[in-house]
N, C-alpha and C. Protein backbone atom coordinates (compact mmCIF):
# COMPACT_ATOMS: atom_id res chain seq x y z
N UNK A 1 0.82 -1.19 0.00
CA UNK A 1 0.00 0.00 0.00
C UNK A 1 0.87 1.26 0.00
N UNK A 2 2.19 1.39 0.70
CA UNK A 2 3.06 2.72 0.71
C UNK A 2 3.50 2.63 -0.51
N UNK A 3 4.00 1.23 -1.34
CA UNK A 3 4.18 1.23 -2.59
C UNK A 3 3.23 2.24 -3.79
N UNK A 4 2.13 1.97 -3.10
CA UNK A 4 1.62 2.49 -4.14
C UNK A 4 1.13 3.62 -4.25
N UNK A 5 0.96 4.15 -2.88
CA UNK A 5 0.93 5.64 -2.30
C UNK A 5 1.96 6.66 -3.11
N UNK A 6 3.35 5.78 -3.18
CA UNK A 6 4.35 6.55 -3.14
C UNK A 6 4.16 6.66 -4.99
N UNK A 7 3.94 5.87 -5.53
CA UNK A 7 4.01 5.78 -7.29
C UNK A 7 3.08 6.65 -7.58
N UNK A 8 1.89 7.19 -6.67
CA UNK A 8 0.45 8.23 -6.91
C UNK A 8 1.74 9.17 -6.85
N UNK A 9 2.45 9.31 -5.76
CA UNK A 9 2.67 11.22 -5.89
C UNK A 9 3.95 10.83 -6.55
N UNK A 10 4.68 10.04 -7.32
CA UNK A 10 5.86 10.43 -7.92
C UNK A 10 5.02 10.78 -9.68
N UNK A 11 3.98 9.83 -9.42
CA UNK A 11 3.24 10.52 -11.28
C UNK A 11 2.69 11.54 -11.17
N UNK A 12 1.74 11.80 -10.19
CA UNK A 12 1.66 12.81 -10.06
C UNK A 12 2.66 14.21 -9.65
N UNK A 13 3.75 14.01 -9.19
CA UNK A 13 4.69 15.07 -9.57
C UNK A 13 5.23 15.67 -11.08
N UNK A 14 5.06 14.21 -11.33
CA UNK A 14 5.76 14.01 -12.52
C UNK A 14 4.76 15.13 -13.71
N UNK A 15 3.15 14.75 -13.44
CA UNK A 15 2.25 15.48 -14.56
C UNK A 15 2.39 16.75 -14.39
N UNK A 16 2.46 17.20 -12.75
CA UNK A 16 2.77 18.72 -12.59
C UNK A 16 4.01 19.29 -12.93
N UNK A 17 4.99 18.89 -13.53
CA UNK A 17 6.26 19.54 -14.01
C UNK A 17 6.39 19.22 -15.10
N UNK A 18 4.97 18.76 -15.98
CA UNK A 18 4.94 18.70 -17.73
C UNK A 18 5.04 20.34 -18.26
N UNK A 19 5.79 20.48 -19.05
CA UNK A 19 6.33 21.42 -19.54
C UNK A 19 4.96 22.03 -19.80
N UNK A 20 5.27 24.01 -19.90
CA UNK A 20 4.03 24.72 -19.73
C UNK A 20 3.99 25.64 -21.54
N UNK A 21 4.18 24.54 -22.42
CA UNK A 21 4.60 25.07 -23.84
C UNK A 21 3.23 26.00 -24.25
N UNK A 22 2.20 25.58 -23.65
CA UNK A 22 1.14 26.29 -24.44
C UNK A 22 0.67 27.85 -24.21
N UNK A 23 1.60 28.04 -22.94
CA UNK A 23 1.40 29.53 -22.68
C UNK A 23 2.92 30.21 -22.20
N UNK A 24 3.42 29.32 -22.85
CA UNK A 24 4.90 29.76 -22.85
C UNK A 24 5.34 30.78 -23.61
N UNK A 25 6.09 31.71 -22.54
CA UNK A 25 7.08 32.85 -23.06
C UNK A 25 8.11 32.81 -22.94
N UNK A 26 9.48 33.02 -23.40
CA UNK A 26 10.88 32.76 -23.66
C UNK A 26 10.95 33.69 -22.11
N UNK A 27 11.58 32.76 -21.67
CA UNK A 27 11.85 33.43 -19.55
C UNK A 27 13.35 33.43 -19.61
N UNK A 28 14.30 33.00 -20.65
CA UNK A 28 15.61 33.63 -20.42
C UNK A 28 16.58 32.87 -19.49
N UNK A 29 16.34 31.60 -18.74
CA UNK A 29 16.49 31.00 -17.75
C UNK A 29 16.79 29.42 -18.46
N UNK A 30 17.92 29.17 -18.45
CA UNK A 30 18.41 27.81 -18.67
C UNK A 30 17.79 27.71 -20.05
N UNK A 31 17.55 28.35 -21.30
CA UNK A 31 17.28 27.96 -22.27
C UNK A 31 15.92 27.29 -22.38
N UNK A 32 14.93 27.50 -21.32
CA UNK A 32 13.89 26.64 -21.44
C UNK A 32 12.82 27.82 -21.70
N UNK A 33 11.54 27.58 -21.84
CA UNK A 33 10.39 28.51 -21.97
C UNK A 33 8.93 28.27 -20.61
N UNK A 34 8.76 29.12 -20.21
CA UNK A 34 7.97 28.72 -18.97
C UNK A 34 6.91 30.51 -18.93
N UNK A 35 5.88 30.49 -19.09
CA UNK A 35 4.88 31.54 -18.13
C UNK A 35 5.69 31.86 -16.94
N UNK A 36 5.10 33.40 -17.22
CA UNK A 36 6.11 34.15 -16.02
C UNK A 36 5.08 34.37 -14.49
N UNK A 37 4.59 34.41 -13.63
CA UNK A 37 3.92 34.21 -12.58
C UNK A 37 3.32 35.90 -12.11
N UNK A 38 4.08 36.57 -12.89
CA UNK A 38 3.55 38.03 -12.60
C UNK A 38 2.22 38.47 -12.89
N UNK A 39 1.89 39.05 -12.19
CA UNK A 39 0.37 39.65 -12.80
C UNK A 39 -0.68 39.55 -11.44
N UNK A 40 -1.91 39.60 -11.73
CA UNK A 40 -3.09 39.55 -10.69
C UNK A 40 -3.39 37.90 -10.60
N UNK A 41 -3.53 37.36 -9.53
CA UNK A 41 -4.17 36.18 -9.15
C UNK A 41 -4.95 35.99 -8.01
N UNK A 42 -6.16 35.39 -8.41
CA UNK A 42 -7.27 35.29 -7.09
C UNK A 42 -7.02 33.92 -6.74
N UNK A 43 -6.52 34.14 -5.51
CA UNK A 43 -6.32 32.89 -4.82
C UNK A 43 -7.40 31.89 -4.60
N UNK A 44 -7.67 30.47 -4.21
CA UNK A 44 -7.98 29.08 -4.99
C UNK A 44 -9.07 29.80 -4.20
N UNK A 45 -9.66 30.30 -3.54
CA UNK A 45 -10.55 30.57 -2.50
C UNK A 45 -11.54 31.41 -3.03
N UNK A 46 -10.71 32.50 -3.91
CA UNK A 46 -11.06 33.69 -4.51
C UNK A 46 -11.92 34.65 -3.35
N UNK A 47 -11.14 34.53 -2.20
CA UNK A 47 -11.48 35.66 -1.14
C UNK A 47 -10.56 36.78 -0.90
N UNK A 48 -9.31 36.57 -2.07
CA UNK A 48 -8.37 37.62 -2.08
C UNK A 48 -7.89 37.80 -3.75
N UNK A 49 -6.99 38.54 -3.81
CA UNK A 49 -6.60 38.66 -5.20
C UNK A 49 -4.79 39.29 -4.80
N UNK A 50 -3.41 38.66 -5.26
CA UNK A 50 -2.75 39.12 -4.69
C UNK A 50 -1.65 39.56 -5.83
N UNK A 51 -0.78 40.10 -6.24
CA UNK A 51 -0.13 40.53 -7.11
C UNK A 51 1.24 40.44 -6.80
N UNK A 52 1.34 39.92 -8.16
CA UNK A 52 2.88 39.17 -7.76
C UNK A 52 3.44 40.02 -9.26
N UNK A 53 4.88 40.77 -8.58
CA UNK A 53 5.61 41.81 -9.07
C UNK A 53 6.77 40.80 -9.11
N UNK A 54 7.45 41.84 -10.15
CA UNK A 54 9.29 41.36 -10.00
C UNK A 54 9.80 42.40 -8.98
N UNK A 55 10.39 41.53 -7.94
CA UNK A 55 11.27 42.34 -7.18
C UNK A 55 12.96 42.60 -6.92
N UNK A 56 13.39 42.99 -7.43
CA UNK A 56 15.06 42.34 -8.54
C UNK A 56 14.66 41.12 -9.12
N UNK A 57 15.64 40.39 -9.05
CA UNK A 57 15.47 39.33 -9.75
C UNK A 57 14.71 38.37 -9.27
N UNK A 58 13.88 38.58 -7.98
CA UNK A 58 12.97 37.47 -7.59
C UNK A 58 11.43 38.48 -7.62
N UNK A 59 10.45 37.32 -7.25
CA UNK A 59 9.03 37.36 -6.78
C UNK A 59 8.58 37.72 -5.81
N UNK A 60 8.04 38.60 -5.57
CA UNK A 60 7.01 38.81 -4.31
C UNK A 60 5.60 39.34 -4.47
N UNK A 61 4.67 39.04 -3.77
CA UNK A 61 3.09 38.38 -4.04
C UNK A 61 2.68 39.64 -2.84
N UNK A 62 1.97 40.86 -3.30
CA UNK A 62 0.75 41.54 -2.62
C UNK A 62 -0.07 41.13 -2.56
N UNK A 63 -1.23 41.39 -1.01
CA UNK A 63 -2.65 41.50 -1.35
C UNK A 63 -2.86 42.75 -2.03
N UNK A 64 -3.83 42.35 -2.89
CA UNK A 64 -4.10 43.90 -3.38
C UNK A 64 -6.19 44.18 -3.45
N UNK A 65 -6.59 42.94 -2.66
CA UNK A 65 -7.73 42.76 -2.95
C UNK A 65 -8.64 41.55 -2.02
N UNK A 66 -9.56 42.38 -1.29
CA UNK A 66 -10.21 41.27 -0.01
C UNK A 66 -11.62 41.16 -0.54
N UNK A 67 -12.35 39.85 -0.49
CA UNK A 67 -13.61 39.65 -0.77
C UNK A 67 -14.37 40.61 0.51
N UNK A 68 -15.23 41.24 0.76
CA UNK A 68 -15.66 41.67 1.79
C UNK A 68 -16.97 41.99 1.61
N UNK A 69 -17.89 42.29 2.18
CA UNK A 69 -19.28 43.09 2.05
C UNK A 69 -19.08 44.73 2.32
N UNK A 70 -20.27 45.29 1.89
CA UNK A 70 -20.22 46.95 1.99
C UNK A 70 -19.74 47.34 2.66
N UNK A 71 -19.93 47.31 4.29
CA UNK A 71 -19.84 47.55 5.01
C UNK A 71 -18.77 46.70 6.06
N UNK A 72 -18.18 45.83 5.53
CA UNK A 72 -17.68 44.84 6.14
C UNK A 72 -16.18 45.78 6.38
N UNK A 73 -15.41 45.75 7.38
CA UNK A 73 -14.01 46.27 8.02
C UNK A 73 -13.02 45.39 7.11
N UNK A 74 -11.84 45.84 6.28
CA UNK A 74 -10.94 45.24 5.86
C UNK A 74 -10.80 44.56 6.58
N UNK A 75 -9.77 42.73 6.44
CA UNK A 75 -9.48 41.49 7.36
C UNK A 75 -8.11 42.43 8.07
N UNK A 76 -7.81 41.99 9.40
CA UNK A 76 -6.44 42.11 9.78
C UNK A 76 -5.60 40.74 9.98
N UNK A 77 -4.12 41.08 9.67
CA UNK A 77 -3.23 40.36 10.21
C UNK A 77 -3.01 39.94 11.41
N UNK A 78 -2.07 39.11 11.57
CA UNK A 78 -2.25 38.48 13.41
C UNK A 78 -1.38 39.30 13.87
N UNK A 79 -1.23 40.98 13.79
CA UNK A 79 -0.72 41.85 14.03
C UNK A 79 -1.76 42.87 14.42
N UNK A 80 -3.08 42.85 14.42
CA UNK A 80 -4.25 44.02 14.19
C UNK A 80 -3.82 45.04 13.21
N UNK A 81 -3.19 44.49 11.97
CA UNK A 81 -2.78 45.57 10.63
C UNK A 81 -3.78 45.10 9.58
N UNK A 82 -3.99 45.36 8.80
CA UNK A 82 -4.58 45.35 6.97
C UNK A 82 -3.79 44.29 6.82
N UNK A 83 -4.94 43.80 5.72
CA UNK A 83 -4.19 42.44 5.19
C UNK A 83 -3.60 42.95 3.97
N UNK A 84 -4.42 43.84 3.73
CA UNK A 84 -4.21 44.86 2.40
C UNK A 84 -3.23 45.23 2.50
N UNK A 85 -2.32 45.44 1.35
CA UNK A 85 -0.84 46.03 1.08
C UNK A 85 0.00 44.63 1.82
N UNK A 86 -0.17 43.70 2.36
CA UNK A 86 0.48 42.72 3.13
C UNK A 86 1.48 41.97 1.76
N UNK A 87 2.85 41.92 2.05
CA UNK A 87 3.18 41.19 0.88
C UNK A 87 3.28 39.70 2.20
N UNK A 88 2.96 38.49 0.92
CA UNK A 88 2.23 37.34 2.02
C UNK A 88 3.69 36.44 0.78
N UNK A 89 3.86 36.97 -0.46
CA UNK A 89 4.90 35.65 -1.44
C UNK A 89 6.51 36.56 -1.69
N UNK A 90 7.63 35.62 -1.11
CA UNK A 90 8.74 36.12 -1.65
C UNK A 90 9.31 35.33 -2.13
N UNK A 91 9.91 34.81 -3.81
CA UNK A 91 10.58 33.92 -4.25
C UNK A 91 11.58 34.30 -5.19
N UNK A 92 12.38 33.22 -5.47
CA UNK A 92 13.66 33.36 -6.35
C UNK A 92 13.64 32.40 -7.28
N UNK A 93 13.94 32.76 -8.16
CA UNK A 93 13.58 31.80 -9.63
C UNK A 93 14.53 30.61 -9.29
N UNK A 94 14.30 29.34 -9.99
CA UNK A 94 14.58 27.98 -9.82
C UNK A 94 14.63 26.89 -11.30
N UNK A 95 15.15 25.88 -11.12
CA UNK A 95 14.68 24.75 -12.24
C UNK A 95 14.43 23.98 -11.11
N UNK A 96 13.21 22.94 -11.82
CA UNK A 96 12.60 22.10 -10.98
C UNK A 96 13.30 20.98 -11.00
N UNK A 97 14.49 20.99 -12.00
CA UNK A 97 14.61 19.10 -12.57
C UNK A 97 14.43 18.82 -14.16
N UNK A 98 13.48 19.04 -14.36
CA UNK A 98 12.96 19.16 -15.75
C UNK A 98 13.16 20.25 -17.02
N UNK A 99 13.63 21.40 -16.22
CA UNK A 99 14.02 22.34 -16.88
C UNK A 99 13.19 23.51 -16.64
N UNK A 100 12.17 23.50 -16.17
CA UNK A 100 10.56 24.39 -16.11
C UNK A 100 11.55 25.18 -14.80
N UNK A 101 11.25 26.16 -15.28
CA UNK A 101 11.35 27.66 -14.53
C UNK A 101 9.99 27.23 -13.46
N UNK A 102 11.02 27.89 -12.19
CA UNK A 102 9.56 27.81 -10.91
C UNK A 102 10.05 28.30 -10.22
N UNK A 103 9.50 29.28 -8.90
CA UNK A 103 10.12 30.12 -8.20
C UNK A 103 10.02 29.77 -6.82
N UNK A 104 10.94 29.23 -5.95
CA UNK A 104 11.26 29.15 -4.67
C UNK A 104 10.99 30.04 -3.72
N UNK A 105 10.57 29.51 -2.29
CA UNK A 105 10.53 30.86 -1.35
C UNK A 105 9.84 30.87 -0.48
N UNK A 106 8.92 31.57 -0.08
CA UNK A 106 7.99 31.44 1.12
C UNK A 106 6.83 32.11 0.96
N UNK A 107 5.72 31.78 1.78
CA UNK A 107 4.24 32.67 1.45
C UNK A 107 3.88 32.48 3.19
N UNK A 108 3.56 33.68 3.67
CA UNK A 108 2.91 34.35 4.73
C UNK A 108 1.52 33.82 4.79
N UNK A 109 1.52 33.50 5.74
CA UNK A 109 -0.44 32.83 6.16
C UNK A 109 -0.86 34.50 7.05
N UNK A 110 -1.29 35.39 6.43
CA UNK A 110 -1.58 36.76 6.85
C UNK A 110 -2.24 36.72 8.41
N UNK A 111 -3.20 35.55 8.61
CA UNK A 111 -4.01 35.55 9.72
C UNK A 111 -3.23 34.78 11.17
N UNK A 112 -2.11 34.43 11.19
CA UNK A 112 -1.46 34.25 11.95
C UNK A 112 0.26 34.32 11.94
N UNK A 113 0.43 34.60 11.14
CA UNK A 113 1.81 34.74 11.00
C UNK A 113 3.13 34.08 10.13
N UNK A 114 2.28 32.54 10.58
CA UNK A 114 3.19 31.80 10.56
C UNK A 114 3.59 31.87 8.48
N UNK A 115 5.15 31.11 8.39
CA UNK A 115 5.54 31.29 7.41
C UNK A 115 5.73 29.73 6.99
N UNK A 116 5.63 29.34 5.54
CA UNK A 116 5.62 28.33 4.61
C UNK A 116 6.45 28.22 4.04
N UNK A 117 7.62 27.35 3.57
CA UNK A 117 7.96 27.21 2.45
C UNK A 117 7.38 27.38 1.40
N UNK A 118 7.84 27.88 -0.08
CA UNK A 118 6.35 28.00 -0.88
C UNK A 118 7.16 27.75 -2.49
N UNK A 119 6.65 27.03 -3.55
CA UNK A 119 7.09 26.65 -4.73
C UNK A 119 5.88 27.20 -5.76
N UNK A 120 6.27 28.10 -6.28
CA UNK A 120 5.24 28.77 -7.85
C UNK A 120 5.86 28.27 -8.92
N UNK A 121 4.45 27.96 -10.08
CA UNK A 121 4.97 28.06 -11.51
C UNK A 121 3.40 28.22 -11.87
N UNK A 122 3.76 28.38 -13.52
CA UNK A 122 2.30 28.88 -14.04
C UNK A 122 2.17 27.34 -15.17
N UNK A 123 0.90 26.89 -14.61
CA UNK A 123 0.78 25.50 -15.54
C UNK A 123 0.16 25.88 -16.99
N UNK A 124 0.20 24.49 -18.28
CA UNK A 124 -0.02 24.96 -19.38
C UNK A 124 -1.16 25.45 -19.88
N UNK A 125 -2.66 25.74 -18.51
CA UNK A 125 -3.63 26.31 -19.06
C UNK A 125 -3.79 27.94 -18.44
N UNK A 126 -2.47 28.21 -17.55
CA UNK A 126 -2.42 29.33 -17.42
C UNK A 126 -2.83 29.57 -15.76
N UNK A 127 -2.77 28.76 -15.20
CA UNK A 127 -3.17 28.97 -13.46
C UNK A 127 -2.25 28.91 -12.84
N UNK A 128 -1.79 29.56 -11.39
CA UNK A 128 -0.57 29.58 -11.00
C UNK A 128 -0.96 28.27 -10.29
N UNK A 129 0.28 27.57 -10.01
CA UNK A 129 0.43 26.59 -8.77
C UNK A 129 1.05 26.76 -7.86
N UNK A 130 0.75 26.66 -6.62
CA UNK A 130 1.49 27.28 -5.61
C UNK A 130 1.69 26.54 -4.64
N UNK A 131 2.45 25.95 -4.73
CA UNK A 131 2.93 24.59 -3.19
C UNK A 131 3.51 25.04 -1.85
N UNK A 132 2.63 25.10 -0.73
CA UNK A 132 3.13 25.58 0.24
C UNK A 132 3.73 23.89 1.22
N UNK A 133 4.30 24.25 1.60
CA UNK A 133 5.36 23.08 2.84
C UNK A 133 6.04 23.48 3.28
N UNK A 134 5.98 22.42 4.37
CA UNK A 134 7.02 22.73 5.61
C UNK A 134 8.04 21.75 5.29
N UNK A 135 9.30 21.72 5.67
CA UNK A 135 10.34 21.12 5.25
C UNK A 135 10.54 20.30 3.40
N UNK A 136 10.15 19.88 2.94
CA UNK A 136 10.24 19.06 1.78
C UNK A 136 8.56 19.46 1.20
N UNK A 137 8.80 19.21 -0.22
CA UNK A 137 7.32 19.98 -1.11
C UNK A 137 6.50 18.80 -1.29
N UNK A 138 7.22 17.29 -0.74
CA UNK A 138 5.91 16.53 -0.34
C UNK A 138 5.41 16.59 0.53
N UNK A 139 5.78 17.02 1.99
CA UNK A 139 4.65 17.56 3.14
C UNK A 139 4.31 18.43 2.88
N UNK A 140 3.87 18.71 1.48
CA UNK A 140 2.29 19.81 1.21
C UNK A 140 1.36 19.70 0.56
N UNK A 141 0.73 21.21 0.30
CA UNK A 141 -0.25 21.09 -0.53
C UNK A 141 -0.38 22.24 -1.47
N UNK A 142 -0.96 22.00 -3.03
CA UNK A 142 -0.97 22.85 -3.70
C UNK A 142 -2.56 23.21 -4.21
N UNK A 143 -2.24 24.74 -4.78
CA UNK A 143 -3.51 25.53 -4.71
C UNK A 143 -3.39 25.78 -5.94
N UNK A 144 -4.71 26.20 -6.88
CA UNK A 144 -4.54 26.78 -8.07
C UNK A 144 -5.24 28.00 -7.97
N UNK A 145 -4.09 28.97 -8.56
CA UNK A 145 -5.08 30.26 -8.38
C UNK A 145 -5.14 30.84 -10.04
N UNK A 146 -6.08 31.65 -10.00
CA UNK A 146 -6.40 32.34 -11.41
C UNK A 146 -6.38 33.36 -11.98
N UNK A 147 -5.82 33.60 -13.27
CA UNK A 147 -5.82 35.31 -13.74
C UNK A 147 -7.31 35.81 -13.01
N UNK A 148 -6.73 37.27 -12.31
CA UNK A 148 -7.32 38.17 -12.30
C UNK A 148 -8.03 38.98 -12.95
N UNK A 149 -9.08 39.17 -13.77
CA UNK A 149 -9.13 40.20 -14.61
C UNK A 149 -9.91 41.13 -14.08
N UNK A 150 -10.79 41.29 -12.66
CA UNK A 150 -11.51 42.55 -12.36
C UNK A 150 -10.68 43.68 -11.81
N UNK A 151 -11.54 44.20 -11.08
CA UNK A 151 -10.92 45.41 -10.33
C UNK A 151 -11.03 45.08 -9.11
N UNK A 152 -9.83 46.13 -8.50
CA UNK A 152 -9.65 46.17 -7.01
C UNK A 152 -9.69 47.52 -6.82
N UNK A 153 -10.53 47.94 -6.09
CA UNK A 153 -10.88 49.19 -5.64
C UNK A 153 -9.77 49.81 -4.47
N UNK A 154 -9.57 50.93 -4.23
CA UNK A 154 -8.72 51.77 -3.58
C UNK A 154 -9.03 51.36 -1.76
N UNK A 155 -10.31 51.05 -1.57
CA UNK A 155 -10.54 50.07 -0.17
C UNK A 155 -9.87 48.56 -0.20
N UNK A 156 -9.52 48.19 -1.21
CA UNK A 156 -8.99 46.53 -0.90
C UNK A 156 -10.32 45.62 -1.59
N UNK A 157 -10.81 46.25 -2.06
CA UNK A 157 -12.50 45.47 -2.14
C UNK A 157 -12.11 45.08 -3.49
N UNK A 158 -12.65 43.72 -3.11
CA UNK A 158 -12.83 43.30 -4.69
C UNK A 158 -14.55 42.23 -4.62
């Protein structure tokens, strides 16, 4: 049974680091082609929307956008701050093995503090993947989040 546990997540690793040719842009990085991770993404939840910039040569991930009601108080951090403006992703570009550009690093859990190991890449239909773990990227779990295309209002509201 661990036998076969273990052959689920080595194929399944394996399907998630199939090359991302169909929305591939020349990334400049080991000669390979990979989607670049920048842009707006609403996280798998779509109760936030967070924006992931180049910051020198690595990644880092804003909130720039909280699901909320009219009247509802922006969320705070486990600080009593805004989650808003919170940068929660910092990474540094990587090869996985395969050649696929993916960015290493960590992602902030805003509501308590604590910090993740964290692994991004953008798969071939265009969704980010985002593997958060603690020690090794098989004690985790991954999320798919999605182009952004609305607005985020000057309150955090989306």
């Amino acid at each position: 049974m661990l036998r076969l546990g273990l052959a689920v997540l080595l194929v399944g690793a394996a399907l998630v680091a199939a090359p991302v040719a169909a929305v591939a842009q020349e990334a400049g990085y080991g000669g390979q082609f990979t989607a670049s991770p920048t842009g707006l993404w609403a996280t798998a939840n779509r109760n936030a929307v967070v924006r992931i910039t180049e910051c020198g040569p690595d990644l880092c991930g804003t909130i720039v956008g909280l699901a909320r009601g009219p009247s509802d108080p922006a969320p705070t951090d486990w600080k009593g701050g805004s989650q808003c403006g919170l940068t929660i992703i910092r990474t540094a570009p990587a090869d996985d093995g395969s050649g696929d550009r993916v960015w290493n690093g960590s992602i902030l859990d805003p509501r308590d503090g604590s910090v993740y190991n964290a692994q991004i890449k953008v798969d071939a239909a265009g969704h980010l993947l985002l593997r958060g773990y603690v020690g090794l990227p098989i004690f985790g779990e991954t999320q798919q989040w999605s182009p952004y295309r609305g607005a985020t209002g000057p309150d955090c509201r989306i």
